[in-house]
Protein backbone atom coordinates (compact mmCIF):
# COMPACT_ATOMS: atom_id res chain seq x y z
CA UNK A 1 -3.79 -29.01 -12.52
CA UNK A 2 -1.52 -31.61 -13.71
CA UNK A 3 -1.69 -34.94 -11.81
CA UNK A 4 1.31 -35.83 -8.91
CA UNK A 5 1.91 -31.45 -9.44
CA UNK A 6 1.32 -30.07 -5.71
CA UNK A 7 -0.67 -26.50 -5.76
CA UNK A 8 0.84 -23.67 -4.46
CA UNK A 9 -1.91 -22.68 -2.43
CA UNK A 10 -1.36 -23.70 1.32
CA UNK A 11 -4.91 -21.93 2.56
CA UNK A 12 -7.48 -19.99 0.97
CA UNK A 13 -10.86 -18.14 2.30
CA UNK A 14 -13.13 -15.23 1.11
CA UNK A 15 -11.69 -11.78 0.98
CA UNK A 16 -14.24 -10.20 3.19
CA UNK A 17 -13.81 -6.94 4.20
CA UNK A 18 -10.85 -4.57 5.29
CA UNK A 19 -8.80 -4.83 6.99
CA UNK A 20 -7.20 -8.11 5.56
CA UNK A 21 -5.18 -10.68 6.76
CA UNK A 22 -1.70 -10.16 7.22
CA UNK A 23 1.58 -12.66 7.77
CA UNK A 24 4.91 -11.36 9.48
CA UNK A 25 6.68 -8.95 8.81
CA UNK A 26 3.12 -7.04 7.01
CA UNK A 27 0.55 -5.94 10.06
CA UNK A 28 -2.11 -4.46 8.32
CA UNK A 29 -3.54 -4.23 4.67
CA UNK A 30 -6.15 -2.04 3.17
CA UNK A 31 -7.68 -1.53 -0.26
CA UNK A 32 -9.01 2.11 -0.37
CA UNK A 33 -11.78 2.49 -3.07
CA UNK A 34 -13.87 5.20 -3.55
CA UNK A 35 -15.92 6.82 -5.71
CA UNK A 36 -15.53 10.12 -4.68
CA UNK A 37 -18.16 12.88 -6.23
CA UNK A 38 -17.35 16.01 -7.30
CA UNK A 39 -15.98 18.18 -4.31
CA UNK A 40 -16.57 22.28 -4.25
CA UNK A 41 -14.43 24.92 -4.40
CA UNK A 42 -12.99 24.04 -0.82
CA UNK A 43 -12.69 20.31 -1.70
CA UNK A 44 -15.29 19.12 0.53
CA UNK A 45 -18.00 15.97 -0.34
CA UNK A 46 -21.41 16.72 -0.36
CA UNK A 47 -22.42 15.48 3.27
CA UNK A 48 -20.60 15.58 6.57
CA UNK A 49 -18.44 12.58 8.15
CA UNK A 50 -19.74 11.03 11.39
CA UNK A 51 -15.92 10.49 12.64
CA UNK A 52 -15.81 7.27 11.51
CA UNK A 53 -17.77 6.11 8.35
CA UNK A 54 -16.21 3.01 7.46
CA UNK A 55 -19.58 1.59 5.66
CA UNK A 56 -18.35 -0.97 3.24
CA UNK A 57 -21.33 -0.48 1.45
CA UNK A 58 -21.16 3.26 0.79
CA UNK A 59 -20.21 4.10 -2.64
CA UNK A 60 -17.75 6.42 -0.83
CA UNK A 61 -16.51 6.93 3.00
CA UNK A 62 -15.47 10.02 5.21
CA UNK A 63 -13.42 7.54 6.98
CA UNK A 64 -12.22 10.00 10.38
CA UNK A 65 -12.76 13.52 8.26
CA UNK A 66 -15.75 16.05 8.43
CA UNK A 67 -16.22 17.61 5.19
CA UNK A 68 -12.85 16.27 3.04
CA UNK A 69 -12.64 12.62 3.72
CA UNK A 70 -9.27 11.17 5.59
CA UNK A 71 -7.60 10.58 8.70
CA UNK A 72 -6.63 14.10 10.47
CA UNK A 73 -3.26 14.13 12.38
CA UNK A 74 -2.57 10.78 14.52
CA UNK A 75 0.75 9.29 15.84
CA UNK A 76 2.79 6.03 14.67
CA UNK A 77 5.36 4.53 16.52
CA UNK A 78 7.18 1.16 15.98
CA UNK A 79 6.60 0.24 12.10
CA UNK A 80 6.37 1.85 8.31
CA UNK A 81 3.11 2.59 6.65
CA UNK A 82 3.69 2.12 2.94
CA UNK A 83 1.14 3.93 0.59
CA UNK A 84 0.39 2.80 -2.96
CA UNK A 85 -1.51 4.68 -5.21
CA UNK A 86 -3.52 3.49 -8.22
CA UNK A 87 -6.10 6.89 -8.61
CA UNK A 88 -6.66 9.95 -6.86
CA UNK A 89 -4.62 12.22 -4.40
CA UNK A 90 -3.74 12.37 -1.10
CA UNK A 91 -2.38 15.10 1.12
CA UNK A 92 0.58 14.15 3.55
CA UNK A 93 1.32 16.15 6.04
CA UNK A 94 3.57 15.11 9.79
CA UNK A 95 5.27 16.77 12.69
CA UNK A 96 8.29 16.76 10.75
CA UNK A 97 7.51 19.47 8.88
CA UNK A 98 7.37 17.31 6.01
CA UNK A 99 4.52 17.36 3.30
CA UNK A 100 2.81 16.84 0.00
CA UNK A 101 0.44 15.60 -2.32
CA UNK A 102 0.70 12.35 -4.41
CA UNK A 103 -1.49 9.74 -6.07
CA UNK A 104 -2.03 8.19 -9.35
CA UNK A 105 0.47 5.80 -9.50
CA UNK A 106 2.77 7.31 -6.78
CA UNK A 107 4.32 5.18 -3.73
CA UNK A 108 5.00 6.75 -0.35
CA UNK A 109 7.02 5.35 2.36
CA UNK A 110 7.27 6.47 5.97
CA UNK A 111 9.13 5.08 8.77
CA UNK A 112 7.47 5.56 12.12
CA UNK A 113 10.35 4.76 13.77
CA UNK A 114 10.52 6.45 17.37
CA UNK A 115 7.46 8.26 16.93
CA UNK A 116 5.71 10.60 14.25
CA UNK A 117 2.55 12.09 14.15
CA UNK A 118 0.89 12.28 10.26
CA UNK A 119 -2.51 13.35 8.41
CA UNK A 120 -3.81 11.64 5.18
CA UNK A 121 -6.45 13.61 3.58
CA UNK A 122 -8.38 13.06 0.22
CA UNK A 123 -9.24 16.30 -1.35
CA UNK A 124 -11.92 16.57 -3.78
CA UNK A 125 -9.90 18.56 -6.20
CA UNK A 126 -12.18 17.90 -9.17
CA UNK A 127 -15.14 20.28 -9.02
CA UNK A 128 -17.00 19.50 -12.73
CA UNK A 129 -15.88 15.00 -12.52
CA UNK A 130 -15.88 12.91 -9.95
CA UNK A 131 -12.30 12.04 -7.82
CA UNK A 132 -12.26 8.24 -7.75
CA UNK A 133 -9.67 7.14 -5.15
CA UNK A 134 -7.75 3.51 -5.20
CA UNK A 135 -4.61 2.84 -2.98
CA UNK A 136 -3.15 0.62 -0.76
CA UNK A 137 -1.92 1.06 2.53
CA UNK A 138 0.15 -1.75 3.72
CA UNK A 139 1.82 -1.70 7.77
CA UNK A 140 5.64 -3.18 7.27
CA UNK A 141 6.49 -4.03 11.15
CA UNK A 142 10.20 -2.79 12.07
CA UNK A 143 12.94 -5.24 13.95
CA UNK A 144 13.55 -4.51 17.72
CA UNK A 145 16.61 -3.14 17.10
CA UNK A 146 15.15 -0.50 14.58
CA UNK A 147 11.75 -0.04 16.16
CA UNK A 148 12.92 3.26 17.91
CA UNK A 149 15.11 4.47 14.79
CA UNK A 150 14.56 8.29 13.44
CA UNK A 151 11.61 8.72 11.36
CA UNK A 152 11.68 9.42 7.62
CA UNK A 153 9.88 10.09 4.51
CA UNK A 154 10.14 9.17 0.87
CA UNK A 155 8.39 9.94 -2.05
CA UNK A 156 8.32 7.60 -5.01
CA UNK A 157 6.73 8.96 -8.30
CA UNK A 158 4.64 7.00 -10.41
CA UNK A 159 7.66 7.51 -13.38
CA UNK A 160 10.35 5.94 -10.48
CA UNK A 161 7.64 3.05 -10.10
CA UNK A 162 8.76 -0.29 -12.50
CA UNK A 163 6.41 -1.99 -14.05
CA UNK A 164 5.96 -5.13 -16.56
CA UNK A 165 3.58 -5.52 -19.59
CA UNK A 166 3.37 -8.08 -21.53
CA UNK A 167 1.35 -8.54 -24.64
CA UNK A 168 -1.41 -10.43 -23.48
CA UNK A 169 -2.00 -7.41 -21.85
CA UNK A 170 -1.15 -8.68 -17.99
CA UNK A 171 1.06 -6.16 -15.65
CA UNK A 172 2.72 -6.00 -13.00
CA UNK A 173 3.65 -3.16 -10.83
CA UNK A 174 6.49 -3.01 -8.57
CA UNK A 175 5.85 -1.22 -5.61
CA UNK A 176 8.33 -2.92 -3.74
CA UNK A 177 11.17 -5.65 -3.74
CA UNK A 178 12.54 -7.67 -7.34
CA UNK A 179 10.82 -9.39 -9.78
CA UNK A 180 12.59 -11.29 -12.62
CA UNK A 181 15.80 -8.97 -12.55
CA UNK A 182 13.39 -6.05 -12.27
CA UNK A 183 13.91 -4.02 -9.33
CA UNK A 184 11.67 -1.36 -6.97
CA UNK A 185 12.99 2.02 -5.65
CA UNK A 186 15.12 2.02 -2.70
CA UNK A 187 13.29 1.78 0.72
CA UNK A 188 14.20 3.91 3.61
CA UNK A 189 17.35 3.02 5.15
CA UNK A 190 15.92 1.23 8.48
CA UNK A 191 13.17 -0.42 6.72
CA UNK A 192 13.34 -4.80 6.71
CA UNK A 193 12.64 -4.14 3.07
CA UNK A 194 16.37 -2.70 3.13
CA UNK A 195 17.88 -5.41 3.32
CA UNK A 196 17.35 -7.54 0.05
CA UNK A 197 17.97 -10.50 1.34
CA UNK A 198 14.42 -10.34 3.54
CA UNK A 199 12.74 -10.54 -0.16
CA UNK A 200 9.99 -8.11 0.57
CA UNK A 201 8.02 -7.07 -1.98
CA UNK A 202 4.57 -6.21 -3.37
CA UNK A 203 2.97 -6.50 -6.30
CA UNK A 204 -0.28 -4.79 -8.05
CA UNK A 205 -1.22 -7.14 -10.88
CA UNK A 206 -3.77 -6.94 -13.29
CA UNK A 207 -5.06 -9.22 -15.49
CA UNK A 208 -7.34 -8.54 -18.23
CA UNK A 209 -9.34 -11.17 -19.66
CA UNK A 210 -7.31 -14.41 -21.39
CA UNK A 211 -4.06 -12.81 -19.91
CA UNK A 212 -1.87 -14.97 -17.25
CA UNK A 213 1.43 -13.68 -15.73
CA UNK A 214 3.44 -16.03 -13.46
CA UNK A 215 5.34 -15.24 -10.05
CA UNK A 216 8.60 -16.92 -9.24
CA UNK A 217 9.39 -18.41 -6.04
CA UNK A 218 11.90 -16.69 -3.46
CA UNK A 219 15.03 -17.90 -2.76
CA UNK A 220 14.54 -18.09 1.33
CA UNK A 221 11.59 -21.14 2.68
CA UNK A 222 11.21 -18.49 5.61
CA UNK A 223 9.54 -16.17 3.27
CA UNK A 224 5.48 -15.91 4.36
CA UNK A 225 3.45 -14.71 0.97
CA UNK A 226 -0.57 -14.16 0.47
CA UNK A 227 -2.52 -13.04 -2.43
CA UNK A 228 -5.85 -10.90 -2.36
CA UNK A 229 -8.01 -11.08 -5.02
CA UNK A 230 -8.70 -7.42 -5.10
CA UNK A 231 -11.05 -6.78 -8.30
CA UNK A 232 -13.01 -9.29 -10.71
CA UNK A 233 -15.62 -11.48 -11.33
CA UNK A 234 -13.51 -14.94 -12.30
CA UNK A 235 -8.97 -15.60 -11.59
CA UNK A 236 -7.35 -18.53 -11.77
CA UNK A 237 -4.83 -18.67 -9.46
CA UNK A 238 -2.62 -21.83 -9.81
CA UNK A 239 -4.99 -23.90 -11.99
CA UNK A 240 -7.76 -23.64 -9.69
CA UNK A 241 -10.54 -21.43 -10.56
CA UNK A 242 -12.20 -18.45 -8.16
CA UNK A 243 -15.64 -16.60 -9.06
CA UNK A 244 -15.43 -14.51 -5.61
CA UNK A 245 -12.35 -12.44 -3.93
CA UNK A 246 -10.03 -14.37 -2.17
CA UNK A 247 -7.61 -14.16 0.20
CA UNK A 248 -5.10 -16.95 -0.42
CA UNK A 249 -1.99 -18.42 1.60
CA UNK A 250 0.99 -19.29 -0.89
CA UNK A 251 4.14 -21.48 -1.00
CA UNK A 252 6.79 -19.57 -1.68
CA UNK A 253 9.09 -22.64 -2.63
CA UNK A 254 6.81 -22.64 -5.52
CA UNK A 255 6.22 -20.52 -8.70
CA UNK A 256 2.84 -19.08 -8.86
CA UNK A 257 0.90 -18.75 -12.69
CA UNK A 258 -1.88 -16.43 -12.18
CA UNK A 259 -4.89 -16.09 -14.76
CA UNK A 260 -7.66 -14.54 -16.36
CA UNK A 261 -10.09 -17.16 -18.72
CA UNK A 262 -10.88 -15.85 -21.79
CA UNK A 263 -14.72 -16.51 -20.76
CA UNK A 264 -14.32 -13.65 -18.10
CA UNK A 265 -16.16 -9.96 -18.24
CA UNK A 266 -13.58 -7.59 -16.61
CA UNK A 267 -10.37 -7.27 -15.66
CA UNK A 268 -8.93 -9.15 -12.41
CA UNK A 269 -6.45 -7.84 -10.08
CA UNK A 270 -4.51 -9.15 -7.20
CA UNK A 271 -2.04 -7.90 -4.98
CA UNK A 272 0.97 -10.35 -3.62
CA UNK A 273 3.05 -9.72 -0.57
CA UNK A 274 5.69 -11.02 0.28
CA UNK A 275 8.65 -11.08 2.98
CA UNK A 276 10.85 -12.52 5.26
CA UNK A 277 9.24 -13.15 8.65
CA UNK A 278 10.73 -11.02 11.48
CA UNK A 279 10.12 -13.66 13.97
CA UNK A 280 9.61 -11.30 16.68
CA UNK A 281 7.04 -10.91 19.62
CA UNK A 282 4.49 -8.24 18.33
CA UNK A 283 2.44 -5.97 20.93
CA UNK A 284 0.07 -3.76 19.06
CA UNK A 285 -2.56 -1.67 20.15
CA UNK A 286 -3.72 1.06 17.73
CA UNK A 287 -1.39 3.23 16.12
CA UNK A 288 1.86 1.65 18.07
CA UNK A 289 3.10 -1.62 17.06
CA UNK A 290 5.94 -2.59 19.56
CA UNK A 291 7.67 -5.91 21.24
CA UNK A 292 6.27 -5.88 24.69
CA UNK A 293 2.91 -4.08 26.39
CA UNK A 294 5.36 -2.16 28.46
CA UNK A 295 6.70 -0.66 25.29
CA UNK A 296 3.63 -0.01 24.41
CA UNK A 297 2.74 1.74 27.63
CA UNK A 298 5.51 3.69 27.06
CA UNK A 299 5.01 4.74 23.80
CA UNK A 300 1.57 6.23 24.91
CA UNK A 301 3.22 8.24 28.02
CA UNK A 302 6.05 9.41 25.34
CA UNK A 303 3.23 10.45 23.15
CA UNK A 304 1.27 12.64 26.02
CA UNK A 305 4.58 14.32 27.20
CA UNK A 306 6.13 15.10 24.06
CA UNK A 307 3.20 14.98 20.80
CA UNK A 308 6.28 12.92 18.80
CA UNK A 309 7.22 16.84 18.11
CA UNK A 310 3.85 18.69 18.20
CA UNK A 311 1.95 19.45 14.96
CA UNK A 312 3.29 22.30 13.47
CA UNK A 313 0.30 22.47 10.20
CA UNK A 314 -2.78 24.92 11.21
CA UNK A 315 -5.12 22.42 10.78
CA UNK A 316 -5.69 18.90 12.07
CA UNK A 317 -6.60 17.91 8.88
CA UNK A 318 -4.44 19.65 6.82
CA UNK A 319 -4.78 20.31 2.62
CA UNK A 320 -2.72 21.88 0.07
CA UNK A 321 -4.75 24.40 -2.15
CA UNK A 322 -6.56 23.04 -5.36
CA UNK A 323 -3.93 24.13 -7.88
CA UNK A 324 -0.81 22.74 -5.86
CA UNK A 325 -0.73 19.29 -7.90
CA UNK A 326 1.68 16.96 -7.03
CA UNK A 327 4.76 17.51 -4.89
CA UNK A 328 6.42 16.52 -2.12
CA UNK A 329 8.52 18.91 0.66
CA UNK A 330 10.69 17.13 3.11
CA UNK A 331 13.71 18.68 4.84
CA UNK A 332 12.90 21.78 3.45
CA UNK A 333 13.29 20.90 0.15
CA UNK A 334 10.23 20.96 -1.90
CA UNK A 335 10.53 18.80 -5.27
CA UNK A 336 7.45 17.38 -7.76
CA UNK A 337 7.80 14.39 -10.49
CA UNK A 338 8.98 16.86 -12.69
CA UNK A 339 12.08 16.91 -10.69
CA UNK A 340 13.17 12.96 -11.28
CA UNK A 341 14.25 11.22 -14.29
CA UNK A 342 12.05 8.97 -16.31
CA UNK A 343 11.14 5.33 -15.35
CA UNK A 344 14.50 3.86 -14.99
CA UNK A 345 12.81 0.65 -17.24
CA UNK A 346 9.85 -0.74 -17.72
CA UNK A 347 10.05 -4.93 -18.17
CA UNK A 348 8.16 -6.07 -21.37
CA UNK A 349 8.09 -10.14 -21.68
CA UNK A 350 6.28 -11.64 -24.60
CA UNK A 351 2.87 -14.09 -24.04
CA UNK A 352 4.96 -17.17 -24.14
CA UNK A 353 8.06 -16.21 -21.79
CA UNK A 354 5.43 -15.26 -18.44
């Protein structure tokens, strides 16, 4: 780094293991990856779950399911999970009604809102190759004043997803928020990402080796932004050099050049959020995320009287059949990426513009 230029990089520490650090208005980050085996005609894995295999060691885990690996139905209140997809499928299922299956590049978004109850299973729909899985899921905290809002659901296919490529080879995907004129899909009406000028966004970059892409700074100081080093033996991230996962702290007064050398063996990827903090008190404990522990309280006795609207699938853990594919059904309408136009564009910047 140039002498008298200040780094961008307020903290940094190893990645360790998830769930990762988080700065308002994100409460919770995951990388899901898996390396799922071939499943059998009912999509199980080969063994049994224990209820909650978690072993980061474990070239794959159950997580909370038996025989098809997932989270069977459990309630939300107070927040929006937001689920990003890189490989493999999940099955979506809530107490709406609502529905589907969607991975490989797709992006869901679900408001919690006043309460909803949801499932998030992995099928094994590959019988003769194995069913890698590699997603995000990322907790967006909701305002007071939209904490108790009506839930809702939307489905962003991988072709509605923006992404730029340049021709070193670097991308970044757009999962959320702006970058460079470049904007993400539309986020449910209630969300803090609704608003643009709360700058949330999230980016999936990945760098293969000699390959840099750089990240401009936000237009509000109040914005809090980390990094993860998700994948990768050796990134650069604003001049200084990393041979480990990080998890890094950024100024977001400041542009941000991230790199791969040219010495380096694999790709490197790193996801960046970002957002304006909500500022708010935050009372969380498990699935309800809320401003007070007497709203929290609450939100448990509203979920014994009432189920946030029962669950109205057959099974707690609830899959489509093995030839559904991808496709989503909410209000009764059932649509698949068919169903959508193209990519509305898809940025392309040459090696010398970043």
């Amino acid at each position: 780094m140039a002498s008298g230029v200040t780094s961008a990089i307020r903290a940094v520490s190893a990645l360790g293991t998830p769930p990762f650090q988080t700065l308002d208005p994100f409460l919770f980050c995951v990388y899901h990856k898996d390396q799922y085996p071939p499943g059998n005609s009912r999509m199980e894995a080969p063994r049994v779950g224990n209820g909650a295999d978690f072993d980061p060691s474990a070239p794959y885990r159950m997580y909370h399911g038996d025989r098809i690996p997932g989270f069977p139905q459990h309630p939300h209140r107070g927040f929006e999970t937001i689920t990003a997809t890189m490989e493999g499928v999940i099955d979506h299922t809530d107490s709406m009604g609502n529905g589907g299956r969607y991975g490989d590049g797709d992006l869901q978004w679900m408001t919690a809102g006043g309460g909803v109850v949801h499932g998030e299973m992995f099928p094994l729909v590959n019988q003769t190759s194995d069913n890698p899985t590699r997603f995000f899921q990322i907790w967006l905290n909701l305002p007071a004043k939209n904490k108790m809002c009506e839930p809702s659901f939307k489905m962003h296919w991988a072709q509605q997803v923006n992404k730029v490529t340049r021709d070193d080879g670097s991308s970044l995907t757009l999962f959320a928020g702006e970058y460079k004129g470049l904007n993400g899909e539309v986020p449910p009406p209630n969300s803090w990402a609704a608003d643009p000028s709360n700058e949330v966004s999230i980016y999936h970059i990945t760098l293969p080796p000699n390959s840099k892409i750089k990240i401009p700074s936000t237009a509000t100081e109040s914005v809090n932004r980390t990094l993860y080093m998700i994948e990768g033996t050796e990134g650069v991230i604003d001049g200084v050099s990393f041979k480990s996962k990080v998890y890094a702290v950024i100024d977001p007064s400041k542009a941000l050049t991230l790199s791969n050398p040219p010495t380096s063996s694999s790709s490197t990827e790193f996801l960046v959020l970002s957002g304006v903090a909500i500022s708010e008190p935050v009372a969380q404990r498990g699935p309800f995320v809320m401003n007070t522990q007497s709203e929290i309280m609450q939100a448990f006795r509203d979920y014994q009287s009432t189920q946030f609207g029962g669950w109205p699938w057959p099974e707690d853990a609830m899959v489509f059949e093995k030839e559904k594919g991808r496709f989503a059904f909410f209000d009764g309408v059932e649509s698949t990426p068919d169903d959508v136009e193209g990519k509305r564009r898809e940025g392309i910047s040459k090696a010398g513009e970043l």
